[in-house]
Protein backbone atom coordinates (compact mmCIF):
# COMPACT_ATOMS: atom_id res chain seq x y z
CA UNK A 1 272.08 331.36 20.15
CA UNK A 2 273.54 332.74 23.62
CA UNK A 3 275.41 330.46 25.69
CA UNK A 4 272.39 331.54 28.71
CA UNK A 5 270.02 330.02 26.12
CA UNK A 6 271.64 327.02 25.71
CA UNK A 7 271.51 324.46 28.90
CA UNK A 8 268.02 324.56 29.03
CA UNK A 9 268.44 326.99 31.60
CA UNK A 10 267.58 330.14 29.92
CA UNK A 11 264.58 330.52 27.82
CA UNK A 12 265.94 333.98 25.65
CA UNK A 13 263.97 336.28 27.90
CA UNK A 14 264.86 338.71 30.02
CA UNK A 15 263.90 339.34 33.70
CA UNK A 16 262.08 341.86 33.12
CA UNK A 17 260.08 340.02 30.70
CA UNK A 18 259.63 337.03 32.88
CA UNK A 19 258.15 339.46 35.76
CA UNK A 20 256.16 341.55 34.03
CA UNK A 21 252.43 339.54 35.43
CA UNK A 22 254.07 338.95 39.04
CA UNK A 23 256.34 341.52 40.13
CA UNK A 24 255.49 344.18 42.55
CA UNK A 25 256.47 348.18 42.19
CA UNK A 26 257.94 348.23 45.57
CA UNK A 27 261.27 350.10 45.66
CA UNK A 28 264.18 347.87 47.44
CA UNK A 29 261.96 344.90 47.24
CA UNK A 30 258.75 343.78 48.60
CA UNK A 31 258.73 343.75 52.50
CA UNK A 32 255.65 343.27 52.61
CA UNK A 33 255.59 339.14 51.67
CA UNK A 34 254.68 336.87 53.89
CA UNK A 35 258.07 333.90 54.17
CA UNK A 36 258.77 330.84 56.47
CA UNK A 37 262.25 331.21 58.90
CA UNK A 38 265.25 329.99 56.87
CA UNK A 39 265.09 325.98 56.27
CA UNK A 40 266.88 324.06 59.39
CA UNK A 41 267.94 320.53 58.16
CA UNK A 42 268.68 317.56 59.70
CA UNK A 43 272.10 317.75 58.75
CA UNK A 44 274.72 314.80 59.01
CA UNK A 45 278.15 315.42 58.36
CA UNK A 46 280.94 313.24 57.85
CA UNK A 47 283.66 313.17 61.04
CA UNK A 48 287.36 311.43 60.51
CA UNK A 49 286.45 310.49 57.34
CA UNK A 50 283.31 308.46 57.96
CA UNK A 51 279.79 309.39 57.63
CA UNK A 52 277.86 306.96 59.59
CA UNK A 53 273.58 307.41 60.12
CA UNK A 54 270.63 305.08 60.49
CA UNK A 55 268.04 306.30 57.90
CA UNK A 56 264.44 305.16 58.50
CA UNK A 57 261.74 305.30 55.85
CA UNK A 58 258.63 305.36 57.70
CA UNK A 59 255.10 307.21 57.68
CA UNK A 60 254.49 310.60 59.60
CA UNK A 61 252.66 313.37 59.80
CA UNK A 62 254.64 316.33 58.45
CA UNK A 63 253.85 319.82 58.82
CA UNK A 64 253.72 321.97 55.37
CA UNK A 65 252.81 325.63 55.53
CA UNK A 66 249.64 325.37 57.50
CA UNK A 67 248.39 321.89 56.34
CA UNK A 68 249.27 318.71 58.63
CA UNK A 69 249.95 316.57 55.90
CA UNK A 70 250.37 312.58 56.12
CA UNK A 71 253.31 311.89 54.13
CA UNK A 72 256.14 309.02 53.70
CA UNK A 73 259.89 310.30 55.39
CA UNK A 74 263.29 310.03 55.82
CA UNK A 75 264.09 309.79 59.98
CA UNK A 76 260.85 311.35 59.86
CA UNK A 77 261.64 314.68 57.68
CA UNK A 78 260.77 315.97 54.34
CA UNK A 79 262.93 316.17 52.72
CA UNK A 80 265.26 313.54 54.32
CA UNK A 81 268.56 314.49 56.29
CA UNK A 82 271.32 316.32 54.60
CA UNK A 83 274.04 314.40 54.13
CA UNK A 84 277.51 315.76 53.77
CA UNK A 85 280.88 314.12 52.91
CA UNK A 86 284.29 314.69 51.03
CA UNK A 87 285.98 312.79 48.47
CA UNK A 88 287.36 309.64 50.13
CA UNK A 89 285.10 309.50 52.71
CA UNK A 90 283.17 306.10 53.67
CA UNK A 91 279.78 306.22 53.87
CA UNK A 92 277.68 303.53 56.17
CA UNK A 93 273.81 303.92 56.27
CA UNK A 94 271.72 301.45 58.23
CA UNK A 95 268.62 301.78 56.52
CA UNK A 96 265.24 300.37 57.71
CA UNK A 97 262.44 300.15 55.87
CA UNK A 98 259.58 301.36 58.12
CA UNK A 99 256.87 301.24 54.89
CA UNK A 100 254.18 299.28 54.09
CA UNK A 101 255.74 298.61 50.60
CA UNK A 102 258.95 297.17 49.14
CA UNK A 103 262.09 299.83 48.48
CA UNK A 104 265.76 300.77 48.67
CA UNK A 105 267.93 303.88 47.89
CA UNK A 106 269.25 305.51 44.80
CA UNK A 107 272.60 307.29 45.25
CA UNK A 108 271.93 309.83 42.21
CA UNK A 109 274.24 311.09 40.53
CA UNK A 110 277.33 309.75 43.08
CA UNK A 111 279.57 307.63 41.06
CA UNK A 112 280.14 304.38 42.93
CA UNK A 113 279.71 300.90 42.21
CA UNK A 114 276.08 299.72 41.26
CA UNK A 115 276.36 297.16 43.24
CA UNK A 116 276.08 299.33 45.94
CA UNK A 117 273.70 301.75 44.34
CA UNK A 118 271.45 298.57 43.03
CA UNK A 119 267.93 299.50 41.86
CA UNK A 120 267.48 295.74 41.68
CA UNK A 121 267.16 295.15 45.33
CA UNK A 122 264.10 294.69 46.94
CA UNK A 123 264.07 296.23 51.09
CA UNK A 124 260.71 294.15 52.29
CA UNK A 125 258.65 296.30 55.27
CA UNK A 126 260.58 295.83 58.19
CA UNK A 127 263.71 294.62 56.76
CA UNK A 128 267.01 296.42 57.62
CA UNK A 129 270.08 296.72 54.99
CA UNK A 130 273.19 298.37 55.26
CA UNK A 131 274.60 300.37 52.38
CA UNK A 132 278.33 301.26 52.58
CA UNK A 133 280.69 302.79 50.13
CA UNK A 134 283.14 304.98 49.66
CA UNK A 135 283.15 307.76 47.37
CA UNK A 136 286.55 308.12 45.15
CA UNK A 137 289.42 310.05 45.89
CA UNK A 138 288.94 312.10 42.95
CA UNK A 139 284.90 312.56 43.15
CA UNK A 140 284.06 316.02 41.82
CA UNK A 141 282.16 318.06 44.30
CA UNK A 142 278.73 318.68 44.29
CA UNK A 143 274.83 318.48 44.75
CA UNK A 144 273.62 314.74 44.84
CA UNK A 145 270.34 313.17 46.15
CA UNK A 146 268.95 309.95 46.95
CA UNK A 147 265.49 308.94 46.93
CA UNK A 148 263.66 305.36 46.21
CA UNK A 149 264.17 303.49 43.36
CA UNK A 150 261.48 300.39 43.54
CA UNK A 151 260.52 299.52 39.88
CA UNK A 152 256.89 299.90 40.10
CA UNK A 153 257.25 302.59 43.16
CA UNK A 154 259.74 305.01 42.68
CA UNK A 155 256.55 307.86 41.54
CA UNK A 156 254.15 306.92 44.08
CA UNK A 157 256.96 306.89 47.08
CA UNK A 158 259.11 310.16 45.40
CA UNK A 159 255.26 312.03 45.28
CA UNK A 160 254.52 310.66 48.66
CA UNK A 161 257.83 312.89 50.06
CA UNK A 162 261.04 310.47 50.21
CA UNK A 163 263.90 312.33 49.00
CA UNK A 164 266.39 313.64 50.53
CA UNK A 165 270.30 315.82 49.48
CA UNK A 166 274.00 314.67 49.73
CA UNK A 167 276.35 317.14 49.40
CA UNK A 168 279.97 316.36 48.18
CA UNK A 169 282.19 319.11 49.36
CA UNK A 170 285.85 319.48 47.42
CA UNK A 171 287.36 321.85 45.27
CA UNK A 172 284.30 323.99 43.98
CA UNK A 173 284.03 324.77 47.71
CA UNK A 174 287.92 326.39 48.43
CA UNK A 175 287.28 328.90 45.35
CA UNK A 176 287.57 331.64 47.72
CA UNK A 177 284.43 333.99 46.70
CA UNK A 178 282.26 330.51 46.91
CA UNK A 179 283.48 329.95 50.35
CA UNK A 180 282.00 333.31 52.00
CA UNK A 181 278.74 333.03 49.95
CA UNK A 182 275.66 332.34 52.20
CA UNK A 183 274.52 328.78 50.87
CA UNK A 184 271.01 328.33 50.75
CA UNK A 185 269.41 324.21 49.72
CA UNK A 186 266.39 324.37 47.45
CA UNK A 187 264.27 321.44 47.41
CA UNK A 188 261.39 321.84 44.82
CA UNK A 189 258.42 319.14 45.73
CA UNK A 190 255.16 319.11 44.73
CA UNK A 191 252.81 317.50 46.18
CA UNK A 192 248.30 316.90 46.50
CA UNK A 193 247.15 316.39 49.52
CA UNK A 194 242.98 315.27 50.18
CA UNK A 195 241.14 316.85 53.32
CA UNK A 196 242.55 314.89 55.46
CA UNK A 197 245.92 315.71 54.43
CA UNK A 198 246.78 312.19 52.85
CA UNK A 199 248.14 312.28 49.76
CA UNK A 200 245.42 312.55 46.56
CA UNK A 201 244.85 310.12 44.33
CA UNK A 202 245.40 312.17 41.31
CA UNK A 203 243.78 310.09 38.24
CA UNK A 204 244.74 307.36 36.05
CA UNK A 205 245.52 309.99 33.53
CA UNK A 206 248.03 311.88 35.95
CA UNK A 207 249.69 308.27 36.66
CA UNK A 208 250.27 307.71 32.75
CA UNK A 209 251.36 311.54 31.93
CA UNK A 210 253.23 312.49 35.14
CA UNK A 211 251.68 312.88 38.53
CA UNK A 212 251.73 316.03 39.99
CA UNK A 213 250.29 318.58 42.83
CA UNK A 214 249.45 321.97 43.37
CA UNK A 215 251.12 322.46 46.94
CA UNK A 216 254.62 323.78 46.06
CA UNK A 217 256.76 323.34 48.66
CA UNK A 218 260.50 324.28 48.90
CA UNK A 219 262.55 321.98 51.53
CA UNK A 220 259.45 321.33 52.88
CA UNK A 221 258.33 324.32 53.96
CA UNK A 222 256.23 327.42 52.28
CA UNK A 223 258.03 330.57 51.23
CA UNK A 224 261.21 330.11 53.29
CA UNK A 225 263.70 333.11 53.47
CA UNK A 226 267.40 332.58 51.86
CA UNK A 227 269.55 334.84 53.48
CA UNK A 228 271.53 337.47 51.52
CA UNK A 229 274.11 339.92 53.01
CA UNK A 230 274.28 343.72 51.22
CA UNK A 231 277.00 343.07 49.10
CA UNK A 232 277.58 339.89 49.47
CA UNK A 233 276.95 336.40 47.67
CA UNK A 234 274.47 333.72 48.30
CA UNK A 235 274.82 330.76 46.77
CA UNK A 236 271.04 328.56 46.40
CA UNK A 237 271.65 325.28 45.59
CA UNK A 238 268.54 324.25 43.39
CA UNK A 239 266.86 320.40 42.91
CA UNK A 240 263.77 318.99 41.25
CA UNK A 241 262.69 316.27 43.72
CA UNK A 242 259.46 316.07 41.90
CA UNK A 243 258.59 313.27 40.15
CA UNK A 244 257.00 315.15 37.53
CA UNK A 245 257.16 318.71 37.12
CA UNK A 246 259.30 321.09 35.58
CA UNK A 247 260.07 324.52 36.73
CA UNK A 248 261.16 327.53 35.36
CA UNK A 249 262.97 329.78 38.24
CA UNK A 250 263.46 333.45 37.75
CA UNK A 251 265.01 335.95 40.89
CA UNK A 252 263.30 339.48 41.50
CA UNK A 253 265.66 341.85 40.09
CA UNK A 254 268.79 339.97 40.11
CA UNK A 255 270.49 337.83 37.65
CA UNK A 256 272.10 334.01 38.86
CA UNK A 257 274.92 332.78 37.66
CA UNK A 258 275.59 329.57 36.99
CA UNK A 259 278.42 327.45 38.57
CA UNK A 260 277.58 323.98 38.65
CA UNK A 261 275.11 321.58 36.97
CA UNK A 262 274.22 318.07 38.06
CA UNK A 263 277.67 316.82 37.90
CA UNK A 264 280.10 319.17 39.36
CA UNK A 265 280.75 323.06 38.55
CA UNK A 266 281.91 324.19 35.09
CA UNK A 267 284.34 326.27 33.99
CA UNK A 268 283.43 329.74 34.66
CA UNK A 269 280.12 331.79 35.99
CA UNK A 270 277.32 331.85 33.43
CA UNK A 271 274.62 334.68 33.96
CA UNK A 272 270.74 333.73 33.78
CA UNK A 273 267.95 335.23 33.68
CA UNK A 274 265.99 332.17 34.55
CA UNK A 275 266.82 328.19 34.82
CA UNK A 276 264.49 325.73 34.01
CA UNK A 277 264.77 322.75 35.85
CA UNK A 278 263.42 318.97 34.62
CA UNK A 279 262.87 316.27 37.39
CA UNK A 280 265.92 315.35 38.70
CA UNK A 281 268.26 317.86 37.78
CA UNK A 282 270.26 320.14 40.14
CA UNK A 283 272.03 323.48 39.75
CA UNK A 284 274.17 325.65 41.84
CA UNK A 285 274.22 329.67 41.11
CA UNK A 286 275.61 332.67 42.64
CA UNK A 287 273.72 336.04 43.52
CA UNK A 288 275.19 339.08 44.32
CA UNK A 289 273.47 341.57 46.98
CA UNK A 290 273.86 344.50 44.92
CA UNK A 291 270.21 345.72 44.97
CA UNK A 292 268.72 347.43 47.63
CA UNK A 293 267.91 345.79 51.14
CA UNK A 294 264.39 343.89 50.73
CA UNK A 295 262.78 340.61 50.12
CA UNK A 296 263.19 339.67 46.57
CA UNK A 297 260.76 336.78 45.33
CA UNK A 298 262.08 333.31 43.54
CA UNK A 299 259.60 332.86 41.26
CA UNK A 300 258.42 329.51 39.29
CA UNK A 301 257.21 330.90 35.60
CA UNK A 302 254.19 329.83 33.38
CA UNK A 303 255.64 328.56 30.32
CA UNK A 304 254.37 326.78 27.04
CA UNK A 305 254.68 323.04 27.76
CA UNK A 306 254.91 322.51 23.80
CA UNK A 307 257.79 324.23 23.52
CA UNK A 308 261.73 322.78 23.71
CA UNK A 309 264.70 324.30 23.81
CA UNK A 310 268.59 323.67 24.14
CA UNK A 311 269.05 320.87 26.81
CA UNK A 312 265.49 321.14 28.01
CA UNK A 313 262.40 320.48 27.52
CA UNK A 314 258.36 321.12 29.24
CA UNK A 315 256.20 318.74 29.35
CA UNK A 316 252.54 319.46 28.36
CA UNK A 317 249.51 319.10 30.95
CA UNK A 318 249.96 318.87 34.93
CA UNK A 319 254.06 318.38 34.56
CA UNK A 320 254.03 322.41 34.05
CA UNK A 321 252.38 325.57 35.76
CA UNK A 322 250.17 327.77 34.58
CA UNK A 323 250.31 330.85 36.89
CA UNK A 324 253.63 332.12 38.56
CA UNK A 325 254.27 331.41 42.08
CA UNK A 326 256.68 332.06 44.78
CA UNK A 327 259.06 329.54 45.39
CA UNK A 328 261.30 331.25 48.22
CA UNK A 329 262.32 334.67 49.36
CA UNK A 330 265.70 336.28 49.11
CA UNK A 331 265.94 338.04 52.06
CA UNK A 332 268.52 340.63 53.18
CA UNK A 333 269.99 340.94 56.17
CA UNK A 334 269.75 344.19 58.42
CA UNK A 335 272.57 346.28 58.41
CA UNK A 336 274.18 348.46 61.08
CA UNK A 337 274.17 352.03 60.97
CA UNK A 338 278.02 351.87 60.45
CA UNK A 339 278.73 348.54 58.47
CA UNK A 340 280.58 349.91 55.16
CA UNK A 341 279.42 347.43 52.40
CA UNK A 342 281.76 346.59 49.61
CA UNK A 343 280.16 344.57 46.96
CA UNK A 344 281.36 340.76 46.59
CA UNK A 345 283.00 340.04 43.07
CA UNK A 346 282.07 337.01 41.40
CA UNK A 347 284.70 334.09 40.73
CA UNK A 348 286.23 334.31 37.44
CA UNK A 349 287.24 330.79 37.00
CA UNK A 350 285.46 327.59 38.12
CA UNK A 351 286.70 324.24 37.58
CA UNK A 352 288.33 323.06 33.92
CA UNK A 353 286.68 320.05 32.87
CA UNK A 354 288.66 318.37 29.93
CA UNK A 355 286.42 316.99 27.24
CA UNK A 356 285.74 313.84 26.74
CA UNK A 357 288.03 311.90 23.84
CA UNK A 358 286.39 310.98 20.41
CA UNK A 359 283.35 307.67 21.18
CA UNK A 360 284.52 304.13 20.03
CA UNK A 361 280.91 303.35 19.35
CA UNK A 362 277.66 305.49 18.97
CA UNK A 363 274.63 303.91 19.62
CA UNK A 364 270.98 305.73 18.84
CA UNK A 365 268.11 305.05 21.79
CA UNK A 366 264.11 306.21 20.55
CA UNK A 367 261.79 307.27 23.07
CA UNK A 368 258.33 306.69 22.18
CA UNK A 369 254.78 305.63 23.90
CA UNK A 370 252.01 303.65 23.21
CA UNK A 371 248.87 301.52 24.38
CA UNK A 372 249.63 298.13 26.09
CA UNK A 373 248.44 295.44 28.64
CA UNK A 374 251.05 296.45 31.69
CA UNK A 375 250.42 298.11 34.43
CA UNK A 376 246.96 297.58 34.72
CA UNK A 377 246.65 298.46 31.39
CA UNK A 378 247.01 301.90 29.18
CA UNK A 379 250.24 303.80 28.40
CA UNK A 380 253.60 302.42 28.44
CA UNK A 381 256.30 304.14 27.56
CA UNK A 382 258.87 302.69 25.61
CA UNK A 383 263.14 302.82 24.63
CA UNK A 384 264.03 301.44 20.97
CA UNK A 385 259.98 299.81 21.06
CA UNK A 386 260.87 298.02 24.12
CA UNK A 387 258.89 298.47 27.67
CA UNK A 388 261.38 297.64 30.94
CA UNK A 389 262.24 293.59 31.39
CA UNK A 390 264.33 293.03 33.96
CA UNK A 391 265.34 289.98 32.75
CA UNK A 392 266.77 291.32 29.74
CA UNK A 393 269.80 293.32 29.05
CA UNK A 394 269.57 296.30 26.53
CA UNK A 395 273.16 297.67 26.30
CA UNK A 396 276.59 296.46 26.94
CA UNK A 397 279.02 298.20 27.24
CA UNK A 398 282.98 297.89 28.24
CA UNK A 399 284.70 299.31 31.08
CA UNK A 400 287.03 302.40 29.85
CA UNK A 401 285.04 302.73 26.62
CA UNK A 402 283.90 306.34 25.10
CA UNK A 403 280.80 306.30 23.65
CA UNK A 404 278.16 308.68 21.97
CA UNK A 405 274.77 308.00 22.73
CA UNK A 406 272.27 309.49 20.12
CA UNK A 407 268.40 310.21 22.08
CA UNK A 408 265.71 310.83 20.02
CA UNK A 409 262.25 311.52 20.95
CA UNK A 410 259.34 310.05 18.73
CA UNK A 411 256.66 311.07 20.91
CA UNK A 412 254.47 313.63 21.58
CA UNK A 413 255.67 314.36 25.50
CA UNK A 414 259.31 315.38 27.23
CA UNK A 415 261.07 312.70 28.77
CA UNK A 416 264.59 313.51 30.47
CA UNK A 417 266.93 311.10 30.13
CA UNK A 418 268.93 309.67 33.14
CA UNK A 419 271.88 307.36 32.92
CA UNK A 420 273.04 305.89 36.34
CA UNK A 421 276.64 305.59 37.72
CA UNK A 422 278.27 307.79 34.91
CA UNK A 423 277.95 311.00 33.82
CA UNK A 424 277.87 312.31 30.61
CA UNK A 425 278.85 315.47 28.52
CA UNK A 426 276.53 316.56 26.27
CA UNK A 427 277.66 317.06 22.35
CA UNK A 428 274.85 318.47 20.76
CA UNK A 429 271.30 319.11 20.74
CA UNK A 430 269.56 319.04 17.55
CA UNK A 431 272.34 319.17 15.71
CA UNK A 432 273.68 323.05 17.87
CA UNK A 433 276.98 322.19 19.44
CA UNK A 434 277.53 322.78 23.13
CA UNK A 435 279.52 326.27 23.77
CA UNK A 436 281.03 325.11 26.40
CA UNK A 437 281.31 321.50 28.95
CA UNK A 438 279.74 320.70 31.67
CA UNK A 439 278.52 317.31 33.36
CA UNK A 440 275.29 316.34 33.54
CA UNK A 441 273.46 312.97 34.63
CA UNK A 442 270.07 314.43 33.04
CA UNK A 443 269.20 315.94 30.23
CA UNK A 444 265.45 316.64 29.10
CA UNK A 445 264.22 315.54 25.42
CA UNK A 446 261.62 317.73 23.84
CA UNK A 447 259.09 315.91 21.17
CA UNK A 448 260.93 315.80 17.92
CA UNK A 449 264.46 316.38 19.30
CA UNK A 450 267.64 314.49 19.32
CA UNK A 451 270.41 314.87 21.77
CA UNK A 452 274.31 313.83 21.43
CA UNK A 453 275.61 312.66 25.06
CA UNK A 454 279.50 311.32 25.11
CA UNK A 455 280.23 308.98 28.43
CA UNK A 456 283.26 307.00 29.01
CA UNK A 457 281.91 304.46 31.56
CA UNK A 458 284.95 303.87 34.31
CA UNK A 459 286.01 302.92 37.57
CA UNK A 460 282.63 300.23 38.14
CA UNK A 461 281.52 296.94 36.25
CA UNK A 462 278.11 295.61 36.81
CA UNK A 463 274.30 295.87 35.76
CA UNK A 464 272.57 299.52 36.28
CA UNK A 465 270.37 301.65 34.85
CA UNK A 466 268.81 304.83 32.09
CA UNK A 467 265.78 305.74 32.20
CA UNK A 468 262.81 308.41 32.04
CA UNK A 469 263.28 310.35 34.96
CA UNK A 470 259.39 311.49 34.77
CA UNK A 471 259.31 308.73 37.00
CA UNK A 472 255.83 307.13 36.51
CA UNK A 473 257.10 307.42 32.37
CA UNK A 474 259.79 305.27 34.40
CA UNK A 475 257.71 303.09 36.33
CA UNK A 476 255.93 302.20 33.09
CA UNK A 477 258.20 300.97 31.17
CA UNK A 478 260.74 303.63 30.06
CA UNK A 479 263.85 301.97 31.63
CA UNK A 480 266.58 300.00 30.39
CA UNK A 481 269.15 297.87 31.72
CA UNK A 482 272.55 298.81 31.03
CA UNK A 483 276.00 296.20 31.97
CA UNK A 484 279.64 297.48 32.19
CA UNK A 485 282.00 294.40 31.71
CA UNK A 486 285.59 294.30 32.03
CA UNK A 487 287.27 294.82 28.67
């Protein structure tokens, strides 16, 4: 196996392959396609070392492509405001909740104390709470999110369009090729929309597999442009804010290489052909300008839902696509008649990340569904036979431990697993060992596969989280509660 296949983020096939139903035979690039301006966020960025917003999640009418669409927001944006900070910053966000409906904020992926980041809370409509935190000194840069996380809610709001990035900015961002690459922010939502533009009730069948929509949007917006200088880099940084889907990206005509995964970069630049992305998970690559000026397409793939693979897996049904679409458009920039272009290298080292030491315990977690009385009835989706009681605690754990955590999927559909306030390396996959670290908080479990994640759980005690992050697989039932005491 290649190290591009493993990660789940390269299916074996080239780009060539991948393109051979969409791709156009127009030298330097197809002009021709029709993109949205480059993606404006609402950006807030930490000043003296605080970053301070009110954060509203209210209703609004939201503008996608050509469709006035009535959708749930973030200060009234979809997706929510960029947030920006550095390690040691404090963070203070006076959030109201503007909804009809119960909710809060998850901090994914951020490493900070749960009881800040508590999915337990309850925000009532028209109630105001105040989250503040600061993220650690020695907080790995990186591409976070946050989004709702109301047990019972977290699909139907997520789907509805609350979700929104925080960027950690550190060492990954001082590598000196990273720092003059044009950074574009990729947020892949899906969404189904009625007449009226409300959003579609999508079946009781949909709720139980994995609701999904066929308006793919990217930061909001249809087809945007991602800036590329001739011989330069850009650097797309790439999230699945669906609830649901998976995608499967591929560039027109140029390669990405991988530098960071959900946790932080890794080691050194991995070259793709295409990355496959589960709900939830981010990536960060690099593309060089090396082809000739144009509009190059990025492209979401048809793939077989049955089918697995290292780190990864596709869901069957509406969770994948059937016909390729275009995502975005790598556009380049016009040159002057007398700029000389010299072609950007790529970094040759990333970040070291130091495996973890050998687990104290290993513990072994099944994934499985079934028919039961929750919910209204139907599915429920299950850990170790057991549907989500929050009056129960599954696993406890102690503070500085190492431990393996064995997932194994019984069932007949993907579910990727998500473990709150720690990451985790992954081991192995079906017995394969990983060629190389990284950090994940996600990792996707085909039917019939087993994956080896090592954590050491520091820093925080306190009740959290792990969970299906197919998030109505999560609202019904597939979540367990996980304490950290003190040793």
């Amino acid at each position: 196996m290649r190290r591009r296949d493993f990660f789940k983020l390269g299916a074996g096939t080239t780009a060539a392959m991948l393109l051979s139903q969409c791709s156009r035979d127009v030298p330097g690039g197809d002009t021709s396609v029709t993109t949205s301006a480059p993606v404006q966020f609402q950006k807030v960025v930490s000043s003296n070392g605080l970053l301070s917003l009110d954060l509203e999640a209210k209703p609004q009418q939201v503008q996608l492509g050509d469709i006035n669409a009535n959708l749930l927001t973030y200060n009234g944006k979809v997706p929510g405001p960029l947030l920006e900070a550095s390690p040691g910053d404090r963070v203070q966000i006076r959030f109201t909740n503007g909804l009809s409906q119960p909710t809060n904020i998850h901090y994914h992926g951020l490493h900070i104390s749960p009881d800040v980041d508590n999915v337990f809370l309850g925000i009532s409509p028209g109630e105001q709470h105040t989250y503040e935190f600061q993220i650690p000194d020695d907080h790995p840069a990186g591409t976070f999110w946050y989004h709702p996380h109301k047990h019972g809610l977290v699909a139907e709001q997520l789907f509805a369009g609350l979700a929104g990035l925080f960027i950690v900015r550190g060492e990954l961002d001082e590598i000196p090729e990273i720092k003059t690459a044009q950074e574009s922010f990729v947020v892949l939502k899906d969404f189904a929309l009625d007449r009226s533009g409300n959003i579609a009730d999508t079946g009781h069948m949909a709720a139980m597999t994995g609701r999904a929509g066929g308006l793919l949007t990217a930061s909001g917006q249809i087809n945007p442009e991602m800036p590329i200088r001739r011989g330069g880099l850009a650097r797309l940084r790439l999230l699945n804010a669906s609830p649901s889907r998976f995608y499967r990206l591929s560039l027109e005509d140029h390669p990405m290489h991988l530098i960071a995964t959900d946790g932080g970069a890794i080691a050194s630049p991995v070259e793709l052909s295409d990355v496959v992305l589960a709900p939830g998970e981010r990536v960060e690559v690099l593309v060089q300008g090396n082809q000739v000026a144009g509009n190059y397409r990025l492209i979401n793939q048809p793939f077989n839902p049955a089918q697995g693979g290292m780190m990864g897996g596709m869901m069957g049904g509406n969770q994948s696509s059937d016909r390729s679409e275009t995502v975005a458009t790598l556009v380049y920039e016009r040159e002057t008649d007398d700029e000389e272009t010299q072609e950007a290298s790529l970094p040759s080292e990333l970040i070291t990340i130091t495996p973890l030491p050998e687990p104290s315990e290993t513990r072994q977690f099944a994934l499985n569904h079934g028919m039961g009385g929750m919910m209204g009835g139907g599915m429920v989706f299950l850990i170790n036979g057991k549907g989500f009681d929050p009056s129960r605690i599954d696993t406890q754990v102690k503070l500085d431990a190492v431990e393996d955590w064995e997932i194994t999927n019984t069932g007949s559909m993907a579910h990727p697993f998500h473990i709150h306030t720690n990451k985790f390396q992954i081991i192995s996959q079906n017995g394969q060992s990983a060629p190389y670290a990284a950090w994940k908080d996600v990792v996707s479990v085909s039917p019939g596969e087993t994956v080896r994640i090592r954590m050491a759980f520091r820093d925080y005690t306190g009740k959290t989280v792990y969970h299906c992050h197919v998030l109505d697989h999560e609202d019904r039932g597939m979540m367990g509660i996980l304490e950290i005491q003190q040793a």
